[in-house]
PDB file of N, CA and C in Angstrom:
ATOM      1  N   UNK A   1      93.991 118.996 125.279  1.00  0.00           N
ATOM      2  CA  UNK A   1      93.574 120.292 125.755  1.00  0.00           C
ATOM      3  C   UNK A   1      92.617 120.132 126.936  1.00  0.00           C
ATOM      4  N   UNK A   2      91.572 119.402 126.867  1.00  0.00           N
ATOM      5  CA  UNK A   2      90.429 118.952 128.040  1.00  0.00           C
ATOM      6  C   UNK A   2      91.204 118.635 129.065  1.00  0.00           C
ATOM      7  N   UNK A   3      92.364 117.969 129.202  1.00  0.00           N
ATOM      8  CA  UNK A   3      92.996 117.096 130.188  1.00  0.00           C
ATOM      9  C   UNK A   3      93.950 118.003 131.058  1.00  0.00           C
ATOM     10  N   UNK A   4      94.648 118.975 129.684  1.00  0.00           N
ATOM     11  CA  UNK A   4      95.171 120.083 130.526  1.00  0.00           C
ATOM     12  C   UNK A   4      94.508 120.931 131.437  1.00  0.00           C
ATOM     13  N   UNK A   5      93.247 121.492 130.821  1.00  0.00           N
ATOM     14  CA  UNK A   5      92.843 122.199 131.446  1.00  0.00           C
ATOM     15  C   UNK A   5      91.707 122.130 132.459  1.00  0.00           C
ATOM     16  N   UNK A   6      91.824 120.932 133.268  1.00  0.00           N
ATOM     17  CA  UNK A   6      91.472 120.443 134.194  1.00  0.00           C
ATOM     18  C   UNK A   6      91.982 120.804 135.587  1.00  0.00           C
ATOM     19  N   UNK A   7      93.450 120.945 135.603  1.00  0.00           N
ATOM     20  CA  UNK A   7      94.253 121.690 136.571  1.00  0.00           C
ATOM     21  C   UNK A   7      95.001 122.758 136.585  1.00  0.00           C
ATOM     22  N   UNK A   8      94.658 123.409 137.255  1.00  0.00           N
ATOM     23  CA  UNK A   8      95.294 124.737 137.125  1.00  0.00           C
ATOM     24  C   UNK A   8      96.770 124.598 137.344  1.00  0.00           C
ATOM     25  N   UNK A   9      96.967 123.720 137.929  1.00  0.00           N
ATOM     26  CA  UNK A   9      98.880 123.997 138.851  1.00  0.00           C
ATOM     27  C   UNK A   9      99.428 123.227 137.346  1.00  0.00           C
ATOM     28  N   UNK A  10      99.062 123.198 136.878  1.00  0.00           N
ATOM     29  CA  UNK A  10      99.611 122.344 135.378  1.00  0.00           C
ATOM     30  C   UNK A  10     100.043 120.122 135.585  1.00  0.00           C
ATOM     31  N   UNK A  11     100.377 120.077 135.262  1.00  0.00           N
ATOM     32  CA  UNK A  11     100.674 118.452 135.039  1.00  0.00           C
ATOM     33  C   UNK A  11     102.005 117.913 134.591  1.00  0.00           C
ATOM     34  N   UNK A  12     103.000 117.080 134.562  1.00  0.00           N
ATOM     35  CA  UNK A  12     103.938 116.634 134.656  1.00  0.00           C
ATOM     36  C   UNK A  12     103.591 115.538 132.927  1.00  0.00           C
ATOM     37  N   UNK A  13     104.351 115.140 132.658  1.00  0.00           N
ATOM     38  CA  UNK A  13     104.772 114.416 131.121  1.00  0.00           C
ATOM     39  C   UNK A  13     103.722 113.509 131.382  1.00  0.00           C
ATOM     40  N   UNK A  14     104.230 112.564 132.437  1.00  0.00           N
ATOM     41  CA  UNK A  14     103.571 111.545 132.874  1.00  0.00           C
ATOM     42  C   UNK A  14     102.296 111.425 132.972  1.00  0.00           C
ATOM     43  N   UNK A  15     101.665 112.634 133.745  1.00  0.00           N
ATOM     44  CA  UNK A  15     100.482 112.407 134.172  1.00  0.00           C
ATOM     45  C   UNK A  15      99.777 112.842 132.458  1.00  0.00           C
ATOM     46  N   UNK A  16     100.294 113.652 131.904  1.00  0.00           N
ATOM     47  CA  UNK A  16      99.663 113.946 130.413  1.00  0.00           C
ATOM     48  C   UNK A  16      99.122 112.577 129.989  1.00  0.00           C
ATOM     49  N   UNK A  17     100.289 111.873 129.665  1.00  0.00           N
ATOM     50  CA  UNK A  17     100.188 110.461 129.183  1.00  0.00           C
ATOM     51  C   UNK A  17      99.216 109.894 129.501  1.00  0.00           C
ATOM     52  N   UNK A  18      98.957 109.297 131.186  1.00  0.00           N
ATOM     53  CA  UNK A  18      98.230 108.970 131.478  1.00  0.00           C
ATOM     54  C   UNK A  18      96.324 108.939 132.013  1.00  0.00           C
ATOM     55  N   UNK A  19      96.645 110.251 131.762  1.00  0.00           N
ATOM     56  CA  UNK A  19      95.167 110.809 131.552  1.00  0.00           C
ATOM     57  C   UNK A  19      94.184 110.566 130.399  1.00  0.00           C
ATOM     58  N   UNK A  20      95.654 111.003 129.407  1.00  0.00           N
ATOM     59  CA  UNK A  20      95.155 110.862 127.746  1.00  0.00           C
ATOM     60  C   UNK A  20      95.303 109.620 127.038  1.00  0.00           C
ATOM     61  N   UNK A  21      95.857 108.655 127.620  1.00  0.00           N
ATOM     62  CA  UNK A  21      95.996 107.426 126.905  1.00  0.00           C
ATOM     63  C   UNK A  21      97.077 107.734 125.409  1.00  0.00           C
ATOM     64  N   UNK A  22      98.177 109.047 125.527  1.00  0.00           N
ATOM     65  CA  UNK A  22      99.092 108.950 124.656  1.00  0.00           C
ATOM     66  C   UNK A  22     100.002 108.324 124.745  1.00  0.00           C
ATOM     67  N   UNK A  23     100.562 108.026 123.585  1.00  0.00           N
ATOM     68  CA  UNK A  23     101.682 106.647 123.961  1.00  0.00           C
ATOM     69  C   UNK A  23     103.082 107.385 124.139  1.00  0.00           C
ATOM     70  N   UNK A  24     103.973 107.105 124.610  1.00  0.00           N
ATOM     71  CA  UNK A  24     104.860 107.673 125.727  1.00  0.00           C
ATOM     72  C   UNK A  24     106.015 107.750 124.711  1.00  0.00           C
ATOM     73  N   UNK A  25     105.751 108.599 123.643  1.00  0.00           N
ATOM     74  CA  UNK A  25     106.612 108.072 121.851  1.00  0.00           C
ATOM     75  C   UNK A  25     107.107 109.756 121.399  1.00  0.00           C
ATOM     76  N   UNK A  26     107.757 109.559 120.262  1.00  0.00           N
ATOM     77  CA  UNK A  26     107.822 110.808 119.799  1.00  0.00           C
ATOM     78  C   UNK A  26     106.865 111.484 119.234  1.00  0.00           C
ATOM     79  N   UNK A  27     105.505 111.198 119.065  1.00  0.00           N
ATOM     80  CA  UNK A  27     104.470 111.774 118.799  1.00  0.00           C
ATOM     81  C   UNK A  27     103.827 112.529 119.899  1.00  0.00           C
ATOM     82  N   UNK A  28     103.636 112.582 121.328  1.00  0.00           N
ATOM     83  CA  UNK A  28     103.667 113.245 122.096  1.00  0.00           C
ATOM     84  C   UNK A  28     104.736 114.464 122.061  1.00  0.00           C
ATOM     85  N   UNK A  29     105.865 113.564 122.286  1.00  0.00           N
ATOM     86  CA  UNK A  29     106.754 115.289 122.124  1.00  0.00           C
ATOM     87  C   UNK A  29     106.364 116.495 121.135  1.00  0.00           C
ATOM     88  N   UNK A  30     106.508 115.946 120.071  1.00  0.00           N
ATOM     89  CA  UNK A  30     106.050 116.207 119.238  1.00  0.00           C
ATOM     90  C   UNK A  30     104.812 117.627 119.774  1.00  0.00           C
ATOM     91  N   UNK A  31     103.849 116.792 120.072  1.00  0.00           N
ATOM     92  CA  UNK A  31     102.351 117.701 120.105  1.00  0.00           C
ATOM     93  C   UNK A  31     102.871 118.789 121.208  1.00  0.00           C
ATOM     94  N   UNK A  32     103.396 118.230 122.119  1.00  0.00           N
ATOM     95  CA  UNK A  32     103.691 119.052 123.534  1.00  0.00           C
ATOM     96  C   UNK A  32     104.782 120.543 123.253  1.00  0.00           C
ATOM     97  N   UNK A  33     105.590 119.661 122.014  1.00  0.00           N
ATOM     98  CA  UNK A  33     106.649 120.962 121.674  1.00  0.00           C
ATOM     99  C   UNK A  33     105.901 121.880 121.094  1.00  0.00           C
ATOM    100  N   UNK A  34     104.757 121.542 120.073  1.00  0.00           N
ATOM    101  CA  UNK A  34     103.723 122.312 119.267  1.00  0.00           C
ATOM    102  C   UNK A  34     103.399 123.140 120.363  1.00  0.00           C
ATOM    103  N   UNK A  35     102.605 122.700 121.334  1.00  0.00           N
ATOM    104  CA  UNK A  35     101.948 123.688 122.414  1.00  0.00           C
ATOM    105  C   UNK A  35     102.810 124.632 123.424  1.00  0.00           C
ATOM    106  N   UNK A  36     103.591 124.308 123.219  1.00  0.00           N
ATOM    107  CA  UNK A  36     105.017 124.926 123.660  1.00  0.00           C
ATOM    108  C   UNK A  36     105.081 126.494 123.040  1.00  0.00           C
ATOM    109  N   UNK A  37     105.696 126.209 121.709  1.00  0.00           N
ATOM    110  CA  UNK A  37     105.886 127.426 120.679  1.00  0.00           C
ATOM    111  C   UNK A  37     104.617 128.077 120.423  1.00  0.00           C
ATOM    112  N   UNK A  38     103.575 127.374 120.481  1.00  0.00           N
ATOM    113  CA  UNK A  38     102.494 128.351 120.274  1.00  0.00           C
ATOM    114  C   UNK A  38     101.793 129.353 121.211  1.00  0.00           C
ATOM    115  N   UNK A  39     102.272 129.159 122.758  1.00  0.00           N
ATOM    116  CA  UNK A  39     102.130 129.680 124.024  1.00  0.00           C
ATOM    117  C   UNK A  39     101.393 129.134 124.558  1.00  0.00           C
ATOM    118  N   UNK A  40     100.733 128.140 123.964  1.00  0.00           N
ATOM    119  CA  UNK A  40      99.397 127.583 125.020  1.00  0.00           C
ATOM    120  C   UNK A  40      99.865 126.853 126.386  1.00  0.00           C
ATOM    121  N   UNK A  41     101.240 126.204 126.313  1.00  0.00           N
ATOM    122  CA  UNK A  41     101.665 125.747 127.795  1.00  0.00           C
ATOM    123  C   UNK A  41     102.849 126.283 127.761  1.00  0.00           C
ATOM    124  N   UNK A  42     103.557 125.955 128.967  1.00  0.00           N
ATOM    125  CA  UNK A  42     105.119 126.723 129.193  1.00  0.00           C
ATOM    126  C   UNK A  42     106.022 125.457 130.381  1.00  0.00           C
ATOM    127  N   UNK A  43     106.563 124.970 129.839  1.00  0.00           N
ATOM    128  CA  UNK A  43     107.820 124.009 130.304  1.00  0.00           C
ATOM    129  C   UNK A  43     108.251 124.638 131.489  1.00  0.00           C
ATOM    130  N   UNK A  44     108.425 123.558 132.614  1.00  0.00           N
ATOM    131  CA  UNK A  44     108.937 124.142 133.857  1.00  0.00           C
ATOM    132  C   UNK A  44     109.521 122.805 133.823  1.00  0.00           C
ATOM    133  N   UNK A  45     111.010 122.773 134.261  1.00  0.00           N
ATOM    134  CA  UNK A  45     111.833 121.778 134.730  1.00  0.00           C
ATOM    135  C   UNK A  45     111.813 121.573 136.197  1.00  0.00           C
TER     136      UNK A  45
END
């Protein structure tokens, strides 16, 4: 959440990862799909 909301224009998979030191696994997806459905972020391809 801190890492997101650091930039307004939002952040790419990658840079998530690397900010946060998450490991690049299905446990990320995971959290990211969570924040997804709950509205807190919104997927742009």
């Amino acid at each position: 959440m801190e890492t997101l909301s650091k930039k307004a224009k939002g952040l790419t998979r990658s840079e998530i990862i690397d900010d946060t030191g998450l490991p690049n696994a299905g446990s990320t997806t995971r959290i990211l799909n969570e924040l997804e459905e709950s509205g807190f972020i919104r997927k742009y391809f």
